[in-house]
Protein backbone atom coordinates (compact mmCIF):
# COMPACT_ATOMS: atom_id res chain seq x y z
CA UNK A 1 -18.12 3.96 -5.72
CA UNK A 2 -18.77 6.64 -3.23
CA UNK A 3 -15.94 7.83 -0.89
CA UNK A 4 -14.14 10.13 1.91
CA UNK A 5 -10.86 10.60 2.12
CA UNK A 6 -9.35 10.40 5.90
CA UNK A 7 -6.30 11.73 7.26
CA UNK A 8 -4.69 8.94 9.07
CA UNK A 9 -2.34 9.11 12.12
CA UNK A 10 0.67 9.25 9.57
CA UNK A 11 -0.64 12.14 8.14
CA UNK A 12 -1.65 11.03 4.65
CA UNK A 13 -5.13 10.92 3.56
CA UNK A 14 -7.05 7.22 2.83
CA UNK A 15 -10.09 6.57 0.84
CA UNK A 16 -12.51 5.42 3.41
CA UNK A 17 -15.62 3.67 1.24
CA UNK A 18 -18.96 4.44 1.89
CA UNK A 19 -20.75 3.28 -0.67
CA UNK A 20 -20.44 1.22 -3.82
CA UNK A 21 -22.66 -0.11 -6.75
CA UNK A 22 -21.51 -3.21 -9.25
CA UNK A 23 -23.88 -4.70 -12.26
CA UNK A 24 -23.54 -8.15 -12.92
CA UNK A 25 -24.31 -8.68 -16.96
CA UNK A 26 -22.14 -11.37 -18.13
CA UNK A 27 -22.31 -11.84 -22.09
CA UNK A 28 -22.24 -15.34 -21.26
CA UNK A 29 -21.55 -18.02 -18.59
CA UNK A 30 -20.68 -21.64 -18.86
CA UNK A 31 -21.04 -24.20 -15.48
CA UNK A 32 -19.52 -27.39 -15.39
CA UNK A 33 -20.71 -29.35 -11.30
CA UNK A 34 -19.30 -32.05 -10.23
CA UNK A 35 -20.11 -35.25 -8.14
CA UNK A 36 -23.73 -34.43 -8.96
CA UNK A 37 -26.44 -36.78 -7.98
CA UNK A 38 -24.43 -38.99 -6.17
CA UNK A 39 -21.55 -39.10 -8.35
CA UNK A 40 -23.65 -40.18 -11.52
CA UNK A 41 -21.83 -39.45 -14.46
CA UNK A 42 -24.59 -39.52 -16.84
CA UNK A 43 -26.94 -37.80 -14.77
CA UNK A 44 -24.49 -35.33 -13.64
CA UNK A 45 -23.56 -34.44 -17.52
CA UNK A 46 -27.16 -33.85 -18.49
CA UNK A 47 -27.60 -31.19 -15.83
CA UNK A 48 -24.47 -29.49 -16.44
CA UNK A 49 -25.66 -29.39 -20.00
CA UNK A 50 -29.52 -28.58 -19.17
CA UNK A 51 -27.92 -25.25 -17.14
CA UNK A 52 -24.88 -24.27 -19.79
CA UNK A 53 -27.56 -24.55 -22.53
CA UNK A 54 -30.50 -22.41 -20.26
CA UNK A 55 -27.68 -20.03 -18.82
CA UNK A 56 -29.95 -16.52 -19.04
CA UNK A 57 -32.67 -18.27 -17.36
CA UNK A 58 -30.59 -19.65 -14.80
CA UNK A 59 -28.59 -16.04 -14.52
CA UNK A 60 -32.20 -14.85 -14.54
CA UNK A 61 -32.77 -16.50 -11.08
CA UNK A 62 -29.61 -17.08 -9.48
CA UNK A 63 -27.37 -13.68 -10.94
CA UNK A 64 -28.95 -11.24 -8.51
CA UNK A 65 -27.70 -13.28 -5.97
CA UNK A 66 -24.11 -14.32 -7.38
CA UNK A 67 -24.07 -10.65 -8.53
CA UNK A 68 -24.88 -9.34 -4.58
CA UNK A 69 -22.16 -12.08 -3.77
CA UNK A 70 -19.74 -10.34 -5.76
CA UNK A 71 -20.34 -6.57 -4.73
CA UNK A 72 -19.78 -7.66 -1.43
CA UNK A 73 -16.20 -9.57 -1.98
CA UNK A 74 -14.92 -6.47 -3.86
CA UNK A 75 -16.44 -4.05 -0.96
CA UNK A 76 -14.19 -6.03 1.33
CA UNK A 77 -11.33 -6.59 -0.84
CA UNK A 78 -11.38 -2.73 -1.76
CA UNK A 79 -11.82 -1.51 1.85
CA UNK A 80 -8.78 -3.50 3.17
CA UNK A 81 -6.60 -2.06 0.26
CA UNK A 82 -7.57 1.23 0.34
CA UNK A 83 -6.82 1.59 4.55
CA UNK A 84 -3.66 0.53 4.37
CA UNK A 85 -2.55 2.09 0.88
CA UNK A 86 -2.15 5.95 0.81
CA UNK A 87 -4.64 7.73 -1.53
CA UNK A 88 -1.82 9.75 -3.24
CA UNK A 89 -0.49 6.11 -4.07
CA UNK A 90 -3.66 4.83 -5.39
CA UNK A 91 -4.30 8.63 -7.38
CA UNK A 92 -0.55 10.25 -7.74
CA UNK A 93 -0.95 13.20 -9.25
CA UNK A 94 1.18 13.60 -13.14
CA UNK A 95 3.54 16.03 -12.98
């Protein structure tokens, strides 16, 4: 990620984000849905095995999106850390 540091009204500097990148490439990726197709259990287990068997083709469709999904999580999680936690706490410098 991409980043200023701020001095705050205490003093200390803060890493203020501006800009961040994240690559979603899992090695693999197993699904398991429930209460599919009104609750039919056979039904239910052959999709849940159609998708866990076709994985990269479904990650092929749907991982730009659940990859986009998780960028933006981590942005937010990130951002609220890093304004309330000094940088020299996040980085201290070894002595």
């Amino acid at each position: 990620f991409h980043y200023d540091l701020e001095n705050n009204s205490d003093g200390r500097e803060y890493v203020k984000l501006r800009e961040s990148t994240f690559t979603f490439e899992p090695e693999s990726f197993h699904i398991e849905m429930t209460n599919l197709f009104n609750g039919d259990k056979t039904l239910g287990d052959n999709m849940n095995r159609f998708l866990n068997e076709n994985w990269r083709d479904v990650l092929k469709e749907l991982g730009p999106v659940v990859g986009d999904a998780i960028k933006k999580t981590l942005d937010v999680l990130m951002g609220q850390f890093l304004e309330v936690v000094p940088y020299d706490d996040v980085f201290p410098i070894a002595e």
